[in-house]
C-alpha atoms as a PDB file:
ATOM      1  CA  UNK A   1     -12.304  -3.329   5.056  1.00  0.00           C
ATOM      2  CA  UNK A   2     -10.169  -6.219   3.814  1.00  0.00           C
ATOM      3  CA  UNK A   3      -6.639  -5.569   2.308  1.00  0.00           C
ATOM      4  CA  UNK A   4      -7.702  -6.668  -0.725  1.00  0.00           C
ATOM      5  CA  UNK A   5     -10.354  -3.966  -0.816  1.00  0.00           C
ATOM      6  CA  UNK A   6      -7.775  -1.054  -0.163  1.00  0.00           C
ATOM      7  CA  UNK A   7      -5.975  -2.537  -2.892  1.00  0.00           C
ATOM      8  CA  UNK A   8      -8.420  -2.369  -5.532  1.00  0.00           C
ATOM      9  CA  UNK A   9      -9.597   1.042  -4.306  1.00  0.00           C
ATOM     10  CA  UNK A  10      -5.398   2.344  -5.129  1.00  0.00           C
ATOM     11  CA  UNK A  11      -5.878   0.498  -8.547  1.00  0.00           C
ATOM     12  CA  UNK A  12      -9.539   2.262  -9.086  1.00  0.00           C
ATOM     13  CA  UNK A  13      -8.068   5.452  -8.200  1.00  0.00           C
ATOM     14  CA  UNK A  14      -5.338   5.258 -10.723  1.00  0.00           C
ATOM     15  CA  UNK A  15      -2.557   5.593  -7.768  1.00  0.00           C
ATOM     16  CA  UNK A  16      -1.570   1.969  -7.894  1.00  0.00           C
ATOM     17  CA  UNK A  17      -0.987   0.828 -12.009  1.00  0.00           C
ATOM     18  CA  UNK A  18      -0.669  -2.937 -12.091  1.00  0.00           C
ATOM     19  CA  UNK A  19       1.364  -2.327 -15.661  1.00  0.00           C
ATOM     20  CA  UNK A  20       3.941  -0.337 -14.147  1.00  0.00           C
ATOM     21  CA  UNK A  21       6.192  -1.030 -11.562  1.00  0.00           C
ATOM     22  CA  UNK A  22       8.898   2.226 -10.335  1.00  0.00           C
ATOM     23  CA  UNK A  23      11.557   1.113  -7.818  1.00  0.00           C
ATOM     24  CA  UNK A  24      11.679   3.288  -4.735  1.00  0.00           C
ATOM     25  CA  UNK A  25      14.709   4.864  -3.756  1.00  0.00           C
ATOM     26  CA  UNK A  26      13.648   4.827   0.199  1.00  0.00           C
ATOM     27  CA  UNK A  27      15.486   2.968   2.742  1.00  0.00           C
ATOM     28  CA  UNK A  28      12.408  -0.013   2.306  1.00  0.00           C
ATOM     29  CA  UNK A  29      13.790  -0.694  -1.412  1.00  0.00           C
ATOM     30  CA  UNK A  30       9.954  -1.974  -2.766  1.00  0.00           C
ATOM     31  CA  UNK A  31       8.420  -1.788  -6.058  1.00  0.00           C
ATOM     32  CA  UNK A  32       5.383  -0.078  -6.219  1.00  0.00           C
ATOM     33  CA  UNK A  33       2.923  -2.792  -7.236  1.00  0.00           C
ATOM     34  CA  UNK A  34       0.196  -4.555  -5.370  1.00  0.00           C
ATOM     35  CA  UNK A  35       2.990  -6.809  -3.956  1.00  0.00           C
ATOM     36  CA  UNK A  36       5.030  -3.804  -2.897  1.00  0.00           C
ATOM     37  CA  UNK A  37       1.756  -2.289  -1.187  1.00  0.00           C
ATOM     38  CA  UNK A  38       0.808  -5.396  -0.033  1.00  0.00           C
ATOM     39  CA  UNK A  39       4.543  -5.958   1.711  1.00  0.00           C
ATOM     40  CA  UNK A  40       4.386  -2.395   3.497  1.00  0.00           C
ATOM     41  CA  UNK A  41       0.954  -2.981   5.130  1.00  0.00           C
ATOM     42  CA  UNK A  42       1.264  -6.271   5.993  1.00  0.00           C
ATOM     43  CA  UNK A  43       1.759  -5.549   9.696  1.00  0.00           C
ATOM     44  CA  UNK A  44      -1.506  -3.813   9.997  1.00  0.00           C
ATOM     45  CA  UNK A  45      -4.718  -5.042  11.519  1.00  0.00           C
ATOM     46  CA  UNK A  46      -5.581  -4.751  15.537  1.00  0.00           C
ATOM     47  CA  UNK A  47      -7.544  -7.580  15.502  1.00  0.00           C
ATOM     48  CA  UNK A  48      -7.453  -9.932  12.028  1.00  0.00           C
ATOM     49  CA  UNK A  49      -4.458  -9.891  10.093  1.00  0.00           C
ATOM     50  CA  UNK A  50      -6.410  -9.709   7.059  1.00  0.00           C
ATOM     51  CA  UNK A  51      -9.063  -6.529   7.384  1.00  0.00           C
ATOM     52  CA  UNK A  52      -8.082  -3.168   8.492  1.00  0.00           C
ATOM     53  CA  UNK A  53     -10.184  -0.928  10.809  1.00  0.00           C
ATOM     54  CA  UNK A  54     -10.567   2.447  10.748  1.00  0.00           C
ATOM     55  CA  UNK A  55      -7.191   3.876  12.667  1.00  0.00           C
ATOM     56  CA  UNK A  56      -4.869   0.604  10.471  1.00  0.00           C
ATOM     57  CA  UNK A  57      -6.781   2.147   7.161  1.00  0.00           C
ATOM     58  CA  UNK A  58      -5.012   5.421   8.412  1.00  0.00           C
ATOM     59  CA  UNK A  59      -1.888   3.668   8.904  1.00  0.00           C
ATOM     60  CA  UNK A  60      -2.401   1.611   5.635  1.00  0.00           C
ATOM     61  CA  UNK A  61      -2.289   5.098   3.423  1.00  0.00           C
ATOM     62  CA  UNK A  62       0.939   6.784   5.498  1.00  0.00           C
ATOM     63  CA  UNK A  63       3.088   3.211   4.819  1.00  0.00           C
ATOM     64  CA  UNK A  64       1.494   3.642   0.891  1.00  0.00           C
ATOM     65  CA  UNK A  65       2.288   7.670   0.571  1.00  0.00           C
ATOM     66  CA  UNK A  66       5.683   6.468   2.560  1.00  0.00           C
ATOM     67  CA  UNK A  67       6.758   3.877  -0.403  1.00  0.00           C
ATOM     68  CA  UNK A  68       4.903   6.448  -3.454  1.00  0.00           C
ATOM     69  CA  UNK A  69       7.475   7.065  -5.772  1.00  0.00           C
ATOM     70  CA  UNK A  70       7.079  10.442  -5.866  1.00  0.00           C
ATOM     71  CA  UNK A  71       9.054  13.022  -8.554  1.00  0.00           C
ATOM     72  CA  UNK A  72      12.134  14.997  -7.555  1.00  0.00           C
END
């Protein structure tokens, strides 16, 4: 699956909202947008930098619930 693709599958989902952007608190200090998202999981992929398998998907949604600005 390409990054892209996980992308659009947070915006489908309604988890990622392209209109709003909530600063995070965390010690990584990103928005979360697609450029936020796109920032945390840009050090997956074993084998091209651009498509995730199966075990960098996993990784891909920890790094996303990681930066999620979740309520107190």
């Amino acid at each position: 699956m390409s990054k892209e693709t996980f992308i659009n599958i947070l915006v489908e989902s309604g988890i990622l909202d392209e209109k709003k952007a909530e600063e995070v608190t965390g010690p990584l200090k990103l928005k979360f947008n697609a450029e936020g998202v796109i920032a945390a999981i840009h050090n997956t992929g074993s084998f091209d930098e651009n498509y995730l398998t199966y075990v960098d998907f996993l990784e891909a949604l920890v790094r996303v619930a990681y930066i999620y600005p979740f309520s107190e």
